[in-house]
Protein backbone atom coordinates (compact mmCIF):
# COMPACT_ATOMS: atom_id res chain seq x y z
CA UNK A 1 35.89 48.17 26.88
CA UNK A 2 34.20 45.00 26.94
CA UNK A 3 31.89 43.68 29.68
CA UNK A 4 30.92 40.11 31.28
CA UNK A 5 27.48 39.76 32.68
CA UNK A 6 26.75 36.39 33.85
CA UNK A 7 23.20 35.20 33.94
CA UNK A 8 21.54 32.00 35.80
CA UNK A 9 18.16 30.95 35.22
CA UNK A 10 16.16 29.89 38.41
CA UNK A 11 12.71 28.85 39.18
CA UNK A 12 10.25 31.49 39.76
CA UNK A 13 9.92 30.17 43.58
CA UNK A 14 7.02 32.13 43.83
CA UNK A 15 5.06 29.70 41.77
CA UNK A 16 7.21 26.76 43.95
CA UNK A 17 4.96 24.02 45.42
CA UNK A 18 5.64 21.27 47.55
CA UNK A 19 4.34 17.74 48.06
CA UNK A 20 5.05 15.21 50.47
CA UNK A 21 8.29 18.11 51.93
CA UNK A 22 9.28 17.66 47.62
CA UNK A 23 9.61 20.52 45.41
CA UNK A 24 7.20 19.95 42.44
CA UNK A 25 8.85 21.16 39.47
CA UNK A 26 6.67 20.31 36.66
CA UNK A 27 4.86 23.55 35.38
CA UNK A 28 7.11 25.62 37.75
CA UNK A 29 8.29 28.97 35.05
CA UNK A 30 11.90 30.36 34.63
CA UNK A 31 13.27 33.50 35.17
CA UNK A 32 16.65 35.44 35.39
CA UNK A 33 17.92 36.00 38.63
CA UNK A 34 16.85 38.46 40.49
CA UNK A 35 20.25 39.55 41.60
CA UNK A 36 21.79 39.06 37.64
CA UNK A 37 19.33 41.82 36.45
CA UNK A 38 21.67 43.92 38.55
CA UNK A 39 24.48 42.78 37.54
CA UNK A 40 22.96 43.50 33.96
CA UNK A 41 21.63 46.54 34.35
CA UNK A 42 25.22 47.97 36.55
CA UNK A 43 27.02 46.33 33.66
CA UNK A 44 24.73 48.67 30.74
CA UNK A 45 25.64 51.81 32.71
CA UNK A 46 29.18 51.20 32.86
CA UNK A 47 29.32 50.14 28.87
CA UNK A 48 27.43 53.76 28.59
CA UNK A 49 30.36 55.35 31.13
CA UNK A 50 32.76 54.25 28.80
CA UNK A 51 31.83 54.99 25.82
CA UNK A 52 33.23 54.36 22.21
CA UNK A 53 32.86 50.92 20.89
CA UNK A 54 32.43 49.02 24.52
CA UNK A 55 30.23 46.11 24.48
CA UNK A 56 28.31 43.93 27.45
CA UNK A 57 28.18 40.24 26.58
CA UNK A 58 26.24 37.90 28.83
CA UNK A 59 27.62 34.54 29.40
CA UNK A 60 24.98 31.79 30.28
CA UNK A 61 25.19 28.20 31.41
CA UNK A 62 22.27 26.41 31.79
CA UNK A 63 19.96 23.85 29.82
CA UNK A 64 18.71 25.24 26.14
CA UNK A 65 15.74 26.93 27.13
CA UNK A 66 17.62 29.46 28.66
CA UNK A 67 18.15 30.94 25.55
CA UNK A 68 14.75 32.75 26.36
CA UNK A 69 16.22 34.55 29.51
CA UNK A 70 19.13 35.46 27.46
CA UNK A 71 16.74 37.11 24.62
CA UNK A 72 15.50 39.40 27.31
CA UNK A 73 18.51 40.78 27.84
CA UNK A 74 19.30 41.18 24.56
CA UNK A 75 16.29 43.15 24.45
CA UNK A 76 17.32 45.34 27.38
CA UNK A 77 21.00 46.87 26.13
CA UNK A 78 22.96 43.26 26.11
CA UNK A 79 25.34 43.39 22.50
CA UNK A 80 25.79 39.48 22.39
CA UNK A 81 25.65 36.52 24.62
CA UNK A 82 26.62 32.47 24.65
CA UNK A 83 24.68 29.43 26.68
CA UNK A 84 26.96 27.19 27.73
CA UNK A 85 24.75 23.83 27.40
CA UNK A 86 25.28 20.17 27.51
CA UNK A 87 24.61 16.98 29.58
CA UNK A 88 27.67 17.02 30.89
CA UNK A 89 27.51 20.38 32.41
CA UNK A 90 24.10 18.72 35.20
CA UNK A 91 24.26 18.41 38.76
CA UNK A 92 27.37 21.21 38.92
CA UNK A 93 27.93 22.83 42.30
CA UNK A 94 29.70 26.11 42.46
CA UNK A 95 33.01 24.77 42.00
CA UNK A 96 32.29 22.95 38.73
CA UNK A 97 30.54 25.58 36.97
CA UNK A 98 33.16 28.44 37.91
CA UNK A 99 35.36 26.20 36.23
CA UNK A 100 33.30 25.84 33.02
CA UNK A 101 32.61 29.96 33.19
CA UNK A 102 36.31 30.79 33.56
CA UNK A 103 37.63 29.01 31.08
CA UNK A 104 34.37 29.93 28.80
CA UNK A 105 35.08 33.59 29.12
CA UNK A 106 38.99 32.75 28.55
CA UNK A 107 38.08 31.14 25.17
CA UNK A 108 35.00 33.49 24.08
CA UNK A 109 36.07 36.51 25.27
CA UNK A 110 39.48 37.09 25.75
CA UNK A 111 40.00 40.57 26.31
CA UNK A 112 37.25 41.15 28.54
CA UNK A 113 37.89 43.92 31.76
CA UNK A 114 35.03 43.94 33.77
CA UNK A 115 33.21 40.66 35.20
CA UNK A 116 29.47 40.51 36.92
CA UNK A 117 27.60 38.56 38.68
CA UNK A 118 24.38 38.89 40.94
CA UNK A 119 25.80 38.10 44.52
CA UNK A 120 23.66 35.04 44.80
CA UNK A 121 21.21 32.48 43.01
CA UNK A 122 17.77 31.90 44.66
CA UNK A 123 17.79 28.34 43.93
CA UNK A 124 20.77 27.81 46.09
CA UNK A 125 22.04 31.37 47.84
CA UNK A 126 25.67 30.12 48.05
CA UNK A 127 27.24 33.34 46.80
CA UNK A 128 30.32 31.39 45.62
CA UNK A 129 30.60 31.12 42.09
CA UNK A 130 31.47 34.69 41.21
CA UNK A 131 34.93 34.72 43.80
CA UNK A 132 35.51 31.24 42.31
CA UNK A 133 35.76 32.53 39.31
CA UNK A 134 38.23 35.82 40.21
CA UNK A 135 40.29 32.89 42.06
CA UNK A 136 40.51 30.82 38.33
CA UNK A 137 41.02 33.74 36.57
CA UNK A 138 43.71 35.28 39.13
CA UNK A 139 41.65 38.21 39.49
CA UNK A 140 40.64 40.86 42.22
CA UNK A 141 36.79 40.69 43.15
CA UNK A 142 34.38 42.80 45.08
CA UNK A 143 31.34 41.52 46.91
CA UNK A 144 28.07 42.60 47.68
CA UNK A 145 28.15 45.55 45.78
CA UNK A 146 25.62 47.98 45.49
CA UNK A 147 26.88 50.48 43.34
CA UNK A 148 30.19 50.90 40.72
CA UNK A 149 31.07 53.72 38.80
CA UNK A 150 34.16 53.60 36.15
CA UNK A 151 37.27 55.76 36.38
CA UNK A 152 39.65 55.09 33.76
CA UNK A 153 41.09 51.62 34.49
CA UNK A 154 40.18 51.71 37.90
CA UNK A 155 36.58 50.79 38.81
CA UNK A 156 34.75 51.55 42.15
CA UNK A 157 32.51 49.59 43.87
CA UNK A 158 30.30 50.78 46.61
CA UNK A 159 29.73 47.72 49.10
CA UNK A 160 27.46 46.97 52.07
CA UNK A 161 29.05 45.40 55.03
CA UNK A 162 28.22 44.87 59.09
CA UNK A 163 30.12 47.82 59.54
CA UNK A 164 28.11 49.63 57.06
CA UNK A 165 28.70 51.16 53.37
CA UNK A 166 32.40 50.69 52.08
CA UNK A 167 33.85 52.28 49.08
CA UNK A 168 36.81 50.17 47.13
CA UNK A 169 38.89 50.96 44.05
CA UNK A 170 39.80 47.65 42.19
CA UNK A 171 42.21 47.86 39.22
CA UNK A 172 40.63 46.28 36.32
CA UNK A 173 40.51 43.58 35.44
CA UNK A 174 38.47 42.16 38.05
CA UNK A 175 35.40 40.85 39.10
CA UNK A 176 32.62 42.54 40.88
CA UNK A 177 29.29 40.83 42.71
CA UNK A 178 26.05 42.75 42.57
CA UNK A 179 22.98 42.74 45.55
CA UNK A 180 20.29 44.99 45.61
CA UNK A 181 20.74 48.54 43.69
CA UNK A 182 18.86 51.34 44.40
CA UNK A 183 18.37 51.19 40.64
CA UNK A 184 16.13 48.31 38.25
CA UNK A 185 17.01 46.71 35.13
CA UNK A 186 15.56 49.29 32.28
CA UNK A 187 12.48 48.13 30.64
CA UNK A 188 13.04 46.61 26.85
CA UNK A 189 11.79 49.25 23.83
CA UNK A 190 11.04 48.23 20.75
CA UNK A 191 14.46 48.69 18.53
CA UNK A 192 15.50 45.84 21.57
CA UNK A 193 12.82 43.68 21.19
CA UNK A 194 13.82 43.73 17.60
CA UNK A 195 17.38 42.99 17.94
CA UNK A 196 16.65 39.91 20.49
CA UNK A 197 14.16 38.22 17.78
CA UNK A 198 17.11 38.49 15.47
CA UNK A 199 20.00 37.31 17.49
CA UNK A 200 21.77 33.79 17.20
CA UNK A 201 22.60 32.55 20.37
CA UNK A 202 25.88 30.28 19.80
CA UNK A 203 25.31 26.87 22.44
CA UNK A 204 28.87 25.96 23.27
CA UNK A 205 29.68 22.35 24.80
CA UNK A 206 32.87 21.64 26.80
CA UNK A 207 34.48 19.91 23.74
CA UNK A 208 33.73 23.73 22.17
CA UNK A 209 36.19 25.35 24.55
CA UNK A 210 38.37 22.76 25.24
CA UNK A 211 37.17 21.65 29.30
CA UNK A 212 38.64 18.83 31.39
CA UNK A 213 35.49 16.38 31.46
CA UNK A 214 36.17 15.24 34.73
CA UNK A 215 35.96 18.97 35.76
CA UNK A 216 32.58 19.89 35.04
CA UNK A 217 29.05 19.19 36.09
CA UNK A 218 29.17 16.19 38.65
CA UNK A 219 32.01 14.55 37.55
CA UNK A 220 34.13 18.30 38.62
CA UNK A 221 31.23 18.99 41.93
CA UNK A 222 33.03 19.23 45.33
CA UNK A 223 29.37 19.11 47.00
CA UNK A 224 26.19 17.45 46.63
CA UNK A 225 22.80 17.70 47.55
CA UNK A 226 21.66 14.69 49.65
CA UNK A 227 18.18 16.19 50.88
CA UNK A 228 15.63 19.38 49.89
CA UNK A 229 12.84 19.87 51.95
CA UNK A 230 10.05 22.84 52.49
CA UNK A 231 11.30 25.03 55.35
CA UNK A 232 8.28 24.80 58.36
CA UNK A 233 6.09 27.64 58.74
CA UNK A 234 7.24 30.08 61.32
CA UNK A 235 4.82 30.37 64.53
CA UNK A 236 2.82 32.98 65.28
CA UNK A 237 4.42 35.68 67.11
CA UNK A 238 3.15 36.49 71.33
CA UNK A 239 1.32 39.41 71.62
CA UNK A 240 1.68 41.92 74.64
CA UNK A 241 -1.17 44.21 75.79
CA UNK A 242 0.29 47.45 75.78
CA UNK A 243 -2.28 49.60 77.78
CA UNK A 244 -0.50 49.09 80.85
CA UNK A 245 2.99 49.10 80.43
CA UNK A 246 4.16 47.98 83.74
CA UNK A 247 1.34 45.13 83.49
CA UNK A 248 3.46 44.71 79.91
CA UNK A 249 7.15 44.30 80.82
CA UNK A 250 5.41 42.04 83.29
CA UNK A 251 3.94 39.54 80.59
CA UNK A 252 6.82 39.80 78.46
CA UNK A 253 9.12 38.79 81.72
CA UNK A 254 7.34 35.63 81.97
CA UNK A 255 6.76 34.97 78.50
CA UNK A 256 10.27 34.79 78.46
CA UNK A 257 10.61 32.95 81.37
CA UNK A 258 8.28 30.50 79.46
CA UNK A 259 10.83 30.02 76.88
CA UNK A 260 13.38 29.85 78.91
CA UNK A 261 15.29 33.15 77.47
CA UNK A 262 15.96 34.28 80.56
């Protein structure tokens, strides 16, 4: 059986700084989404469910140096991966680049059953390009999984919802969305390491696979961003005595009288 993981790189926003309400990019490292190393690791355990000669492939678009992200997860159980990369592929919104990923997976790998993404990027937490793909690709898709287990041709997904933890069975192929697991990507060994130093990473432009160019990056975006800014601090929270607790209720009553709450 063979397996799609796909992979963004995103600014470690931990290291994020701002200046004059600007994000200051310069110096700022990469990493793989958070979210994708679940889709990567969910993706190695169901290539180790089924067995025989199955194979995960990650599928990458993003600027060149992403082929570092992508040698990590070589390193972690990944059997080969592609970076889709080319000028023509900047400023894409979600519709754009599901476009470009579709049709990328159509062309590299063909017979793939089982598609993954990480529910959402940090650098924009839209959550739309993984359905956007299913919808191209005329396939069924799960979100916000937190679990999936394979059963012949059938794969189910455990899901969180409002109305709590849902179980589907989708018919493959399809498309699945990861969020938090209660499991981690595995650490890299050695042998991994290894294999990532050795592997070629094939760059593939939209000439490569054949993409409308008024389809992809900008020219194909159905958004765009007119503004960032640094979300404001939060306040400091009000703080009720609680010796007394009628003397409490009684401060909290007119703190929220205050606010006008009530």
């Amino acid at each position: 059986m063979k397996i799609v993981v796909f992979i963004k790189q995103v600014l470690d926003n931990t290291k994020l700084k701002f200046s004059d309400g600007k994000p200051v990019l310069d110096g700022v490292p990469m990493m793989i989404n958070p979210f994708d190393e679940y889709a990567l690791e969910t993706a190695l355990r169901l290539k180790e469910q089924a067995g025989g000669d199955s194979t995960v492939t990650v599928l990458t678009l993003g600027a060149a140096n992403a082929k570092d992200i992508i040698k990590k997860t070589i390193a972690a159980g990944a059997d080969d991966a592609f970076l889709l990369s080319d000028g023509a592929f900047n400023e894409g919104d979600s519709t754009s680049n599901a476009y470009a990923l579709a049709h990328g997976v159509k062309s590299l790998v063909p017979d793939a059953q089982i598609f993954i993404f990480g529910q959402v990027a940090l650098d924009d937490f839209a959550g739309q390009t993984g359905p956007k793909v299913a919808e191209i690709l005329g396939l069924p898709s799960v979100t916000f999984g937190k679990n999936a287990e394979l059963s012949g041709n059938t794969l189910k997904v455990t899901r969180e919802s409002e109305r709590g933890t849902e179980t589907y069975d989708m018919q493959l192929p399809g498309v699945v969305c990861m969020m938090k697991c209660d499991y981690e990507l595995r650490s890299s060994n050695i042998k991994g390491v290894m294999k990532a130093n050795k592997t070629e990473i094939p760059i593939k432009t939209p000439a490569d696979l054949a993409l409308e160019p008024a389809l992809v990056g900008a020219a194909g975006s159905s958004t765009r961003v007119d503004k960032t800014w640094q979300r404001p601090a939060k306040p400091g929270g009000k703080v009720v005595d609680g010796a007394d607790a009628k003397a409490s209720i009684g401060q909290l009553l007119d703190y929220l009288k205050e606010s006008k709450v009530l």
